[in-house]
C-alpha atoms as a PDB file:
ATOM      1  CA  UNK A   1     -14.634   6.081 -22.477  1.00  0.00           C
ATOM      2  CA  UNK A   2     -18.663   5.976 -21.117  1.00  0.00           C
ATOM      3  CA  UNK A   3     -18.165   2.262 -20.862  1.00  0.00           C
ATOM      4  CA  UNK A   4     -14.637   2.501 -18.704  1.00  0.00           C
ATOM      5  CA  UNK A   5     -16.334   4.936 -16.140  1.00  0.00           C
ATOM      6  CA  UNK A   6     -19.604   2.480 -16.024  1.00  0.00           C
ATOM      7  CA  UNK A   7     -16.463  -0.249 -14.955  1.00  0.00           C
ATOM      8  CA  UNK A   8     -15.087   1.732 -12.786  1.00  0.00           C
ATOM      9  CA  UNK A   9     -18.254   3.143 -10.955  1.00  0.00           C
ATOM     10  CA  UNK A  10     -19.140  -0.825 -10.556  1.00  0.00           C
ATOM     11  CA  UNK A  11     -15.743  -0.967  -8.811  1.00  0.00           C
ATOM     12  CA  UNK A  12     -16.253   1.455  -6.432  1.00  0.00           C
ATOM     13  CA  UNK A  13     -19.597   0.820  -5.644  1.00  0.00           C
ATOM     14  CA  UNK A  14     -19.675  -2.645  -5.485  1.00  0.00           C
ATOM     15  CA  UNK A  15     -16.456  -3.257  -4.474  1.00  0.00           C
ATOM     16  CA  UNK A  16     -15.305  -0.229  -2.749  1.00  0.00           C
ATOM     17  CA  UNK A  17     -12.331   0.143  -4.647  1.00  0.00           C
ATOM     18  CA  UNK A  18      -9.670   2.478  -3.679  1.00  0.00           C
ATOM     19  CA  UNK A  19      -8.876   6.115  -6.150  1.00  0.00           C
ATOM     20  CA  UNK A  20      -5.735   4.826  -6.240  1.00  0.00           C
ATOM     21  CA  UNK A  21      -6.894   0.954  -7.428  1.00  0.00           C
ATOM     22  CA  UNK A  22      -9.547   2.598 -10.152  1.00  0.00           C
ATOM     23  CA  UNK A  23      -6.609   5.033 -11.356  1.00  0.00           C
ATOM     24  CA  UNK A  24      -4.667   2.067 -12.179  1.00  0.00           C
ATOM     25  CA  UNK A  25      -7.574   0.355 -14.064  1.00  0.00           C
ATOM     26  CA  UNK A  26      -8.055   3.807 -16.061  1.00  0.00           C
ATOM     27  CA  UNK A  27      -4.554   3.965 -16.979  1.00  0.00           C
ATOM     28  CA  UNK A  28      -4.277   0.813 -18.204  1.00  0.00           C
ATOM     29  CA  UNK A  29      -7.746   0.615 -19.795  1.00  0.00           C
ATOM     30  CA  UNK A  30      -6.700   4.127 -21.669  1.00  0.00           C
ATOM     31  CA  UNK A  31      -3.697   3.000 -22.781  1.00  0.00           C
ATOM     32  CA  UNK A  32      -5.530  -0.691 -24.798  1.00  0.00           C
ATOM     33  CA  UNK A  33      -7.852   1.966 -26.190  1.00  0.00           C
ATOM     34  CA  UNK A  34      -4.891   3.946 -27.418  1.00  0.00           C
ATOM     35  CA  UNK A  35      -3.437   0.500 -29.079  1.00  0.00           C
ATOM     36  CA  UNK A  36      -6.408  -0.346 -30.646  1.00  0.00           C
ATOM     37  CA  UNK A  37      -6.732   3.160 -32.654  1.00  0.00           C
ATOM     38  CA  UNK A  38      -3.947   2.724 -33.698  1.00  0.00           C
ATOM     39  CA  UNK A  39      -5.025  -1.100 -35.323  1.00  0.00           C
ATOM     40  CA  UNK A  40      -8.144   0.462 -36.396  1.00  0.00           C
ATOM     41  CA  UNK A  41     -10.459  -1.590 -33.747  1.00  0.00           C
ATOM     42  CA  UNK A  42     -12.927  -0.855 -30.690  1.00  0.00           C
ATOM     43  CA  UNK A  43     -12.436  -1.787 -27.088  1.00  0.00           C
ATOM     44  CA  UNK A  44     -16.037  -3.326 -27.335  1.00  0.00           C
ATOM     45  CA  UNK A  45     -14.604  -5.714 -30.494  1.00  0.00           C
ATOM     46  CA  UNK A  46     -11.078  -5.768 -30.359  1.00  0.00           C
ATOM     47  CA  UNK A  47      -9.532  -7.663 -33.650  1.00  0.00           C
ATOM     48  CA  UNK A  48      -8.398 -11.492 -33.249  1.00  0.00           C
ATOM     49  CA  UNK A  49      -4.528 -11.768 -32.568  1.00  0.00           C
ATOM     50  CA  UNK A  50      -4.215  -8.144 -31.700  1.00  0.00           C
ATOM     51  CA  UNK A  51      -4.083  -8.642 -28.052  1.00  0.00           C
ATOM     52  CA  UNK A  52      -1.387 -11.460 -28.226  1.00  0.00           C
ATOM     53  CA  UNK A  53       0.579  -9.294 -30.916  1.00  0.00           C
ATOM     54  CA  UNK A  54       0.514  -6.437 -28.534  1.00  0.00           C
ATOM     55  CA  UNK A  55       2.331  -8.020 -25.817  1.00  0.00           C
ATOM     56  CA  UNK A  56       4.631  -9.270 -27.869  1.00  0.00           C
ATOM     57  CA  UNK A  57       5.348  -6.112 -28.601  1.00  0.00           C
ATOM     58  CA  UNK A  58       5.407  -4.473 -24.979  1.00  0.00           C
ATOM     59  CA  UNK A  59       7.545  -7.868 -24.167  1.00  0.00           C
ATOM     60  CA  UNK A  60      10.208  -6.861 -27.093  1.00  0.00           C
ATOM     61  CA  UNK A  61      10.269  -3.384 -25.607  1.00  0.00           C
ATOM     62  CA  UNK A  62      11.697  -4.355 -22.607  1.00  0.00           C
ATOM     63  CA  UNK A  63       8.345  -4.131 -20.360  1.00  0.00           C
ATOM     64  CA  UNK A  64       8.936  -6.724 -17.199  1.00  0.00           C
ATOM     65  CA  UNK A  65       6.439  -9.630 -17.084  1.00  0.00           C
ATOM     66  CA  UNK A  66       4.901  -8.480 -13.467  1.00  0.00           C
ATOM     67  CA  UNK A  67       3.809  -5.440 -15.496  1.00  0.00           C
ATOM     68  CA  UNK A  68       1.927  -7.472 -18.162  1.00  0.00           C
ATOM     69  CA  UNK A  69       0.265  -9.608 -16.096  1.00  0.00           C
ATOM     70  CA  UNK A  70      -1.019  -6.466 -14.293  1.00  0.00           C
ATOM     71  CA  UNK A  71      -2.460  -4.922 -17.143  1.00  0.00           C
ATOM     72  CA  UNK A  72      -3.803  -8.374 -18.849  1.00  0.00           C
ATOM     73  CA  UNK A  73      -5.537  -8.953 -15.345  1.00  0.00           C
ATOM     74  CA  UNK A  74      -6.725  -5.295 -15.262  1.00  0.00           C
ATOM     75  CA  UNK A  75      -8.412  -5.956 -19.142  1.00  0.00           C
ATOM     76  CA  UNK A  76      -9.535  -9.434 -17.854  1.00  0.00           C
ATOM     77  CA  UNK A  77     -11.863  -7.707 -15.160  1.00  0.00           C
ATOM     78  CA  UNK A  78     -13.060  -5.088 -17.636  1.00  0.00           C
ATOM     79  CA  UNK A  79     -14.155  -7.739 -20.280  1.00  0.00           C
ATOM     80  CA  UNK A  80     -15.956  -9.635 -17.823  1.00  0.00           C
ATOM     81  CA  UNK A  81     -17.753  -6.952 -16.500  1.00  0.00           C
ATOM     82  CA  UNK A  82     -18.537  -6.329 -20.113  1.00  0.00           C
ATOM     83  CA  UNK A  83     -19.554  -9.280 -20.972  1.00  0.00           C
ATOM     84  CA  UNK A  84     -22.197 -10.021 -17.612  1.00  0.00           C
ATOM     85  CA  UNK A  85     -23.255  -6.507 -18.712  1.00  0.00           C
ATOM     86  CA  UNK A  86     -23.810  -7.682 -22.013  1.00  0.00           C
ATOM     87  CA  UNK A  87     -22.088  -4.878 -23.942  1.00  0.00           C
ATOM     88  CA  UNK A  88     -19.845  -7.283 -25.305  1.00  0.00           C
ATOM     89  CA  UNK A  89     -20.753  -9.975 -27.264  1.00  0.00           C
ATOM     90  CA  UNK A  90     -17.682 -12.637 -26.516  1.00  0.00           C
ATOM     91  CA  UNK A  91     -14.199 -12.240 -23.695  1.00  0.00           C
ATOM     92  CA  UNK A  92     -11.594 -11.577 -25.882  1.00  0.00           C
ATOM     93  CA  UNK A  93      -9.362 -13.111 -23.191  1.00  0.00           C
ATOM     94  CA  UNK A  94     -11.492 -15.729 -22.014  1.00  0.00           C
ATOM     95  CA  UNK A  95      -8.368 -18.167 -23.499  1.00  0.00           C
ATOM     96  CA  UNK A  96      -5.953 -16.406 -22.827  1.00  0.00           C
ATOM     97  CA  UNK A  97      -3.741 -17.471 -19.255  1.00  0.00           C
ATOM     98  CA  UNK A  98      -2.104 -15.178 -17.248  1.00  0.00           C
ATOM     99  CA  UNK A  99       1.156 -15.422 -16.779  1.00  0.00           C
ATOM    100  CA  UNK A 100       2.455 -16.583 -13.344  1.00  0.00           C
ATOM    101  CA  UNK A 101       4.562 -13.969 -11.496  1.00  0.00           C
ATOM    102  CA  UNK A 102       6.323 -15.150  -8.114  1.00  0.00           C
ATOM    103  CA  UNK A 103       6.069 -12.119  -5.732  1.00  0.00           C
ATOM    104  CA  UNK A 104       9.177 -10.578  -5.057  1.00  0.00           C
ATOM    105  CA  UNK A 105       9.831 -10.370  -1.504  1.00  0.00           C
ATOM    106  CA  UNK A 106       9.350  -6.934   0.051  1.00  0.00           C
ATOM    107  CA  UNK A 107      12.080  -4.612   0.954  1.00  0.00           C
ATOM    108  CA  UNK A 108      12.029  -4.295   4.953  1.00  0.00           C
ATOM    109  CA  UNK A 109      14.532  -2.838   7.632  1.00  0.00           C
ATOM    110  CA  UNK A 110      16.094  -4.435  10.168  1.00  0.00           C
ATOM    111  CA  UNK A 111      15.118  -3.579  14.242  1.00  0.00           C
ATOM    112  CA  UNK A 112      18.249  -1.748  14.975  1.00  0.00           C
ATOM    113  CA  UNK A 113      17.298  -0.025  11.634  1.00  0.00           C
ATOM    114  CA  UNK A 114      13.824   0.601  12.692  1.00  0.00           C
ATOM    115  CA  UNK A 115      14.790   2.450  15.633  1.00  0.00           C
ATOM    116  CA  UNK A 116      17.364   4.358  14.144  1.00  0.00           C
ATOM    117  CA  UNK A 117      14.486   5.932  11.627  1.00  0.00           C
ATOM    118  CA  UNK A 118      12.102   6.507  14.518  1.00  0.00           C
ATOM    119  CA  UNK A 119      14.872   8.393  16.254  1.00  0.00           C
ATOM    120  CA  UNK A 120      15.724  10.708  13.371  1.00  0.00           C
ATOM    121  CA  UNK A 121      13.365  13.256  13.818  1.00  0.00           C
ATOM    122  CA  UNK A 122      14.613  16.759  15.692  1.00  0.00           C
ATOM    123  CA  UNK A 123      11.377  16.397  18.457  1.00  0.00           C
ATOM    124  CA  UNK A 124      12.885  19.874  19.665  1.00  0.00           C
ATOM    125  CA  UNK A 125      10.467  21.096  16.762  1.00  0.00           C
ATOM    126  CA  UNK A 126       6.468  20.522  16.679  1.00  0.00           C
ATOM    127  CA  UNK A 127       6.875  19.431  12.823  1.00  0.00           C
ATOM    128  CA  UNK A 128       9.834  16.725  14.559  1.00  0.00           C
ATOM    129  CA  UNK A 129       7.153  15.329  17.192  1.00  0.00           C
ATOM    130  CA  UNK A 130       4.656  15.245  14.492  1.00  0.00           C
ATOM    131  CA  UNK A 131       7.028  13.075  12.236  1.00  0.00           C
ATOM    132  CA  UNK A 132       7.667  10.971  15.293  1.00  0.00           C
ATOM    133  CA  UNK A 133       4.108  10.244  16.565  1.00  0.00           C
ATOM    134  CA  UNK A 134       3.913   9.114  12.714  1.00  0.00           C
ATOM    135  CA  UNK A 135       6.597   6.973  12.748  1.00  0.00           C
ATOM    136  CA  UNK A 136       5.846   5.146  15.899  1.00  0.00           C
ATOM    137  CA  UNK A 137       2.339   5.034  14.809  1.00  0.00           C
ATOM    138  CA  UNK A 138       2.989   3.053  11.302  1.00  0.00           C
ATOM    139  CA  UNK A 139       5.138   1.297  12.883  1.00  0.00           C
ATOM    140  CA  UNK A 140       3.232   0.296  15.925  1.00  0.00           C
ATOM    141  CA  UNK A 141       0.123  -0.587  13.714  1.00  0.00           C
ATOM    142  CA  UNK A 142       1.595  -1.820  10.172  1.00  0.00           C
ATOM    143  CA  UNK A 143      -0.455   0.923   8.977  1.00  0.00           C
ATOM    144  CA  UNK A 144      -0.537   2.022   5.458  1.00  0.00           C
ATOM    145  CA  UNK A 145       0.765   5.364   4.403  1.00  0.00           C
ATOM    146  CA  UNK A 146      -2.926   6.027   3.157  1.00  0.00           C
ATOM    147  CA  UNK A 147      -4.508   4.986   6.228  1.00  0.00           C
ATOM    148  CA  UNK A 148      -2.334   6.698   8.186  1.00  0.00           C
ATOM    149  CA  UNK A 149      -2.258  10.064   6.762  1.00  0.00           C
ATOM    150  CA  UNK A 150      -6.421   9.526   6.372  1.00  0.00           C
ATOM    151  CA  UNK A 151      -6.888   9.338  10.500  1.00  0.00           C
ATOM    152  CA  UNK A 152      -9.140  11.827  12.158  1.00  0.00           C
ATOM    153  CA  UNK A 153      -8.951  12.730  15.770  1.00  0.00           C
ATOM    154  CA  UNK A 154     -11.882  10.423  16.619  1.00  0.00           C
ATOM    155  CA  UNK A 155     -10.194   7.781  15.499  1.00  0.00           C
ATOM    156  CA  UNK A 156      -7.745   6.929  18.700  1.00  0.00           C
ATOM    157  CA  UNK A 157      -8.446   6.002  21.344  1.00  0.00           C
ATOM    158  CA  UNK A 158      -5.783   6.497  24.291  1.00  0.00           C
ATOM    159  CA  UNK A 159      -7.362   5.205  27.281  1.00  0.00           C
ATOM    160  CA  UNK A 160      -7.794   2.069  25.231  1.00  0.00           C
ATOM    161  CA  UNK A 161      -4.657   1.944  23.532  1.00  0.00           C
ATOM    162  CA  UNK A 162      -6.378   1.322  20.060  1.00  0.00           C
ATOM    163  CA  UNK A 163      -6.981   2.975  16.852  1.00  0.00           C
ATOM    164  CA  UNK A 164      -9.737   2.640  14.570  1.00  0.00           C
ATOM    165  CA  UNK A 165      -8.533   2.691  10.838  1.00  0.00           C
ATOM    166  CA  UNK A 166     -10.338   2.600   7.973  1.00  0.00           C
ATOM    167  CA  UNK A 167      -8.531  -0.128   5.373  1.00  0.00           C
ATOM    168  CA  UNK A 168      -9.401  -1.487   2.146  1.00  0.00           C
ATOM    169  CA  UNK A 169     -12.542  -1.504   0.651  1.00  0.00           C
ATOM    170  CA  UNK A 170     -13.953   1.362   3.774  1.00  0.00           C
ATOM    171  CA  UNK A 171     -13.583  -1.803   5.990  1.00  0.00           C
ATOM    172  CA  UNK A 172     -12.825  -0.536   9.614  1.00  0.00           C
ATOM    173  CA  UNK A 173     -10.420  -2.405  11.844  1.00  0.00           C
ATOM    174  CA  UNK A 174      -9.063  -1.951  15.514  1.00  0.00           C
ATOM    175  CA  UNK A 175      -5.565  -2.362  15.781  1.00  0.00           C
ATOM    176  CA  UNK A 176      -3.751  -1.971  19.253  1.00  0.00           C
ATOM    177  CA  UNK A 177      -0.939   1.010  19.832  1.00  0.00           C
ATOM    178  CA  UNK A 178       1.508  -0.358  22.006  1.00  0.00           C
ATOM    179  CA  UNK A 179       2.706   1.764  24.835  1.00  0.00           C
ATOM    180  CA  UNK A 180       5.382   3.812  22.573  1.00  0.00           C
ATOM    181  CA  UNK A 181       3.413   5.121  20.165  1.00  0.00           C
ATOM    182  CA  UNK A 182       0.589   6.104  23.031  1.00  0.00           C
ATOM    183  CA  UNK A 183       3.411   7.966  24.497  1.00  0.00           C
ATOM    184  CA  UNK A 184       4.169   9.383  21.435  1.00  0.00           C
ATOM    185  CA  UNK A 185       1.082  10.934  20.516  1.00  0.00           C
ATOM    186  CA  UNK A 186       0.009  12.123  23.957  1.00  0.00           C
ATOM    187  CA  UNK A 187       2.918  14.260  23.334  1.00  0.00           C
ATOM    188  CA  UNK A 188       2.131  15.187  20.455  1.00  0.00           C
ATOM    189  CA  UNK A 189      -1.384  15.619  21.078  1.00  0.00           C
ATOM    190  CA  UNK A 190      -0.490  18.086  23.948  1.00  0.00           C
ATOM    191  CA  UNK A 191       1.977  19.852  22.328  1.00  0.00           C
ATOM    192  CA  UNK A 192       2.829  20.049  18.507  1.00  0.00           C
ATOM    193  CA  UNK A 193      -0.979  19.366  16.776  1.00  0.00           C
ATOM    194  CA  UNK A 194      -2.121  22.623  18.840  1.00  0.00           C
ATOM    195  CA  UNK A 195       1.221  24.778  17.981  1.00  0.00           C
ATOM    196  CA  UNK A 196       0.815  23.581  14.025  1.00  0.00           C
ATOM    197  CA  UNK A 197      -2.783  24.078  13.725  1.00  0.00           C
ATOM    198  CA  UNK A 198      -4.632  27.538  13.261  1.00  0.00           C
ATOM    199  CA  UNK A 199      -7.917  25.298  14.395  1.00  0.00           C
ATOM    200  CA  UNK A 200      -7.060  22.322  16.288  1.00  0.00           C
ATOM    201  CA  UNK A 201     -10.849  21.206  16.384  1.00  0.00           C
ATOM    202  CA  UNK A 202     -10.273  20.365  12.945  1.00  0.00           C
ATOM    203  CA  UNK A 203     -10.802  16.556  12.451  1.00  0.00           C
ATOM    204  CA  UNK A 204      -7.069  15.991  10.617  1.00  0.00           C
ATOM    205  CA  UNK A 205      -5.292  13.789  13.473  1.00  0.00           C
ATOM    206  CA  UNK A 206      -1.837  15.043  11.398  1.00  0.00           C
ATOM    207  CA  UNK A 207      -2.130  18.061   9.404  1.00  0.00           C
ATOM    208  CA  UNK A 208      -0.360  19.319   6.340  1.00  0.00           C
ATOM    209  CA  UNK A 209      -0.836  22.444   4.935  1.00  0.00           C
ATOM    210  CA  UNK A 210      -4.657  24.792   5.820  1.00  0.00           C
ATOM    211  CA  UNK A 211      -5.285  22.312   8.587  1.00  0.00           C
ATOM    212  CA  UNK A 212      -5.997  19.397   6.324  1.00  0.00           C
ATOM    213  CA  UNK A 213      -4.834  16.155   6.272  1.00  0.00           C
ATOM    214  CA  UNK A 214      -1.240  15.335   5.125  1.00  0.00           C
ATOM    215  CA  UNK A 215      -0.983  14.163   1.763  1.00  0.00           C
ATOM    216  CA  UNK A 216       1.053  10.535   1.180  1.00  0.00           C
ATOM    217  CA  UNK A 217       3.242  11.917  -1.271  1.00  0.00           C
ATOM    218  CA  UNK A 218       4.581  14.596   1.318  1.00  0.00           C
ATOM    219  CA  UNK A 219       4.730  12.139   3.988  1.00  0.00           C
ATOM    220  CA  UNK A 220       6.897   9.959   1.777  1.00  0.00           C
ATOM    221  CA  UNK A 221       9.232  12.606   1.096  1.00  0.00           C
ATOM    222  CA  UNK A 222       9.455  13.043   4.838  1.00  0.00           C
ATOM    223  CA  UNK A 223      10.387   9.212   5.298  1.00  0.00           C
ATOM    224  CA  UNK A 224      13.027   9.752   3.053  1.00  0.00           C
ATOM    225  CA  UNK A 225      14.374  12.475   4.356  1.00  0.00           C
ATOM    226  CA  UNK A 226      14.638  10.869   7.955  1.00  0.00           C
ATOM    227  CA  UNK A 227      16.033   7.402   6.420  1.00  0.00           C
ATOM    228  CA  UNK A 228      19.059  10.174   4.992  1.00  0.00           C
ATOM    229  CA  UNK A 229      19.646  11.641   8.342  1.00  0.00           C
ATOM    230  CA  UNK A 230      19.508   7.699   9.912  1.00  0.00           C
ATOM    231  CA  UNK A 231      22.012   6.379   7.754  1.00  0.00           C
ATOM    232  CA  UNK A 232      19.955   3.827   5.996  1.00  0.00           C
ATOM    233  CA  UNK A 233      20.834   2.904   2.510  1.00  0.00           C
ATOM    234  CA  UNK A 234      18.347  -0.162   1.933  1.00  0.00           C
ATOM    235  CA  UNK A 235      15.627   0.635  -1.220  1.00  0.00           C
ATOM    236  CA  UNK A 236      13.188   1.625   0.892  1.00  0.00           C
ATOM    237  CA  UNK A 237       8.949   1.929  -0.149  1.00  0.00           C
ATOM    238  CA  UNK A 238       5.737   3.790   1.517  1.00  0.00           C
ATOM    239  CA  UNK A 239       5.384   0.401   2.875  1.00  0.00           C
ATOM    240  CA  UNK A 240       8.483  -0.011   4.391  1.00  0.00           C
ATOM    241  CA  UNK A 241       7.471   0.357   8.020  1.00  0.00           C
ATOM    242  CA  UNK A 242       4.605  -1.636   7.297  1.00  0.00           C
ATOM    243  CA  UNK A 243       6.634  -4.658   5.920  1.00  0.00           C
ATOM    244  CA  UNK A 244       9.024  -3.941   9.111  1.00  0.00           C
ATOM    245  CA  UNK A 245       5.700  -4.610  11.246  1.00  0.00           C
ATOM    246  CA  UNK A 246       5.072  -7.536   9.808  1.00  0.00           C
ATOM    247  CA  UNK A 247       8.177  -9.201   9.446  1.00  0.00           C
ATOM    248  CA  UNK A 248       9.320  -8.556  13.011  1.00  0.00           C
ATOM    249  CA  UNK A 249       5.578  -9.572  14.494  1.00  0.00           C
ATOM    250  CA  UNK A 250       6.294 -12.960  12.914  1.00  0.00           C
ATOM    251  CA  UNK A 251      10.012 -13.036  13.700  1.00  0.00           C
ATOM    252  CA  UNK A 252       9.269 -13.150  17.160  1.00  0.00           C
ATOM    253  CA  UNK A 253       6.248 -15.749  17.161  1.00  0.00           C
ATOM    254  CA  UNK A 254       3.354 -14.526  16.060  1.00  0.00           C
ATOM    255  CA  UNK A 255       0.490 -16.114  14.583  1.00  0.00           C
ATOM    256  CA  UNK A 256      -0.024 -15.708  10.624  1.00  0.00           C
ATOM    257  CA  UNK A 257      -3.927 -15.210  11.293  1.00  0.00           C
ATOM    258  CA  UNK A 258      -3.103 -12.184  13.986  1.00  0.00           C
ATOM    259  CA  UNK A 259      -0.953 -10.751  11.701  1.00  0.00           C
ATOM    260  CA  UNK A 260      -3.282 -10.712   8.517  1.00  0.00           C
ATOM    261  CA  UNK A 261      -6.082  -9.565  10.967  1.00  0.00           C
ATOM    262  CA  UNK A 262      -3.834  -6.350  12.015  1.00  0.00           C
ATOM    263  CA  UNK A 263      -2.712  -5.663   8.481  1.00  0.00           C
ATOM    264  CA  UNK A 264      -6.339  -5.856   7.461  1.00  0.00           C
ATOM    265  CA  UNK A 265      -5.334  -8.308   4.486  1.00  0.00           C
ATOM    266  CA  UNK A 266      -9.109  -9.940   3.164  1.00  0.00           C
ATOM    267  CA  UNK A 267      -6.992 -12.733   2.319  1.00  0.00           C
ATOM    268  CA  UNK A 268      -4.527 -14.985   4.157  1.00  0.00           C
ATOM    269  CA  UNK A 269      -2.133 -15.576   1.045  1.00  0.00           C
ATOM    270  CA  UNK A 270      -1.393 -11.620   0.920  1.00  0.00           C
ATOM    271  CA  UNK A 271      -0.712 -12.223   4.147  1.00  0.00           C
ATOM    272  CA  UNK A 272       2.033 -15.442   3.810  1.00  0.00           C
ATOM    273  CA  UNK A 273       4.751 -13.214   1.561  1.00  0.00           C
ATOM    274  CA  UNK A 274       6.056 -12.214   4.882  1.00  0.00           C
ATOM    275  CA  UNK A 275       7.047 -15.965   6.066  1.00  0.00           C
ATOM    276  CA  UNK A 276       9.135 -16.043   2.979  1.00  0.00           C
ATOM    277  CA  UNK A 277      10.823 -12.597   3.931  1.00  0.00           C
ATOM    278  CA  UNK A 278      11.104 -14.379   8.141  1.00  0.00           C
ATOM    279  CA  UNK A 279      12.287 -17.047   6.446  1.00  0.00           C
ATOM    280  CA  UNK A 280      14.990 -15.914   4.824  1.00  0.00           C
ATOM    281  CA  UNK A 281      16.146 -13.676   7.386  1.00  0.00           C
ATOM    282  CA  UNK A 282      16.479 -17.294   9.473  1.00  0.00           C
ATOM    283  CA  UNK A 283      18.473 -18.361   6.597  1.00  0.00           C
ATOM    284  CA  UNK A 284      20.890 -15.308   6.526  1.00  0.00           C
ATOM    285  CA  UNK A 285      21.433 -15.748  10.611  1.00  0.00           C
ATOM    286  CA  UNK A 286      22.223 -18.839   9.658  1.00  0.00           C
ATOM    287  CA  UNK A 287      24.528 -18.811   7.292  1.00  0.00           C
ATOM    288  CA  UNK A 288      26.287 -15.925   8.821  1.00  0.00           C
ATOM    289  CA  UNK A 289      26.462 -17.464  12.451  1.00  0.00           C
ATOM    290  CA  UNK A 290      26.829 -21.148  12.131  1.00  0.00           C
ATOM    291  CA  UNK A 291      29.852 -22.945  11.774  1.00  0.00           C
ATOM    292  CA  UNK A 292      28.634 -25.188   9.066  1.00  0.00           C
ATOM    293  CA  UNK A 293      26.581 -22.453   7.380  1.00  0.00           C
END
């Protein structure tokens, strides 16, 4: 387990991975090592054939093939490391392909959707005009539920109509707030943060419990909870809003490089998955409207 943390230090400090991205390489790392006690090898010299015969086995189990190729890629990066590191004498995987996976397009909402979520919260209530300054905020900036739940006070700024958020990687990005969710969070700002607070000079833009920041998980449960009151049935994700954002930004003529630039994507083809998803919401007007569709 010495050499895993060594790989995942290298992660975070050379590539400013996320706790979230170096949990997932430590699960899946962990659960190889498990495998191989079991076959009586190492992870530094791993048997020849056990790594096919083992996802053979996770494929006869049922396990889905985006889920292997996750872990193989996860294993890939270890070895590698390994290898440049020279604690490895040869890639076990170094001929071994990863399987292609086509991404699944996201799950988004429509706009009449959108606004019936942002309306759900009771903003008679501080906790109601909290949830709504959140809502319009992810929404308004295709934030993630991370970064949004992360801000500090410091980070907006009104007059400006921007908000500094720290993405992927600790890179910082400015990302405009549109005149709703300014109005949103003046109110907010002047009413419920002071009223929920026991020390409102605390840096948490939107508290949770002791003044500190809101977890995601709670935050998620409170997107839920507000999709319930709205009506909306659809599957929905943390990123929901986020895919929403991107979608609709697109939908109405905006350019792929703005979009990947306000999402804070490093790379343009993370950034394309949502002309598939504009795409085939074309496609459905279409068939649903035209007389030949």
């Amino acid at each position: 387990m010495d050499l895993i943390d060594a790989f995942l230090d290298s992660l975070w400090l050379e590539r400013g991975a996320s706790e979230h991205t170096l949990a997932a390489y430590r699960r899946d790392l962990s659960v190889w090592c498990a495998y191989l006690a079991e076959q009586g090898g190492e992870l530094t010299a791993p048997p020849d054939g056990v790594l096919i015969a083992w996802f053979d086995e996770r494929r006869a189990q049922g396990y889905q093939l985006r889920s292997n190729a996750r872990l193989l890629s996860s294993l890939r990066s270890f070895y590698r490391w390994a290898r440049l590191n020279g604690d490895v004498e040869r890639d076990p995987l170094a001929t071994i392909k990863l399987p292609r996976v086509q991404p699944g397009l996201p799950h988004t909402l429509d706009e009449d959707e959108v606004e019936r979520l942002l309306a759900a919260p009771d903003t008679a209530t501080a906790i109601g005009v909290r949830d709504r300054a959140m809502l319009e905020l992810l929404y308004a900036c295709g934030l993630r539920v991370s970064e949004l739940v992360g801000l500090t006070l410091d980070a907006l700024n009104l007059k400006q109509g921007v908000v500094r958020v720290r993405g992927k990687g600790d890179k910082d990005r400015l990302v405009p707030l549109g005149d709703e969710a300014t109005d949103w969070l003046e109110c907010y700002l002047r009413t419920a943060r002071n009223e929920m607070m026991t020390d409102p000079m605390r840096p948490a833009l939107f508290p949770g419990r002791s003044d500190k920041s809101m977890t995601r998980q709670t935050f998620w449960h409170r997107i839920k909870a507000h999709a319930m009151a709205a009506g909306i049935t659809k599957p929905l994700s943390p990123h929901t809003l986020r895919h929403a954002f991107a979608t609709h930004l697109l939908n109405h003529g905006a350019n792929l490089r703005v979009v990947q630039l306000l999402l804070g994507h490093s790379d343009l083809s993370t950034t394309q998955i949502y002309t598939h998803v504009a795409q085939a919401r074309l496609e459905s007007l279409h068939a649903h409207h035209h007389p030949r569709g």
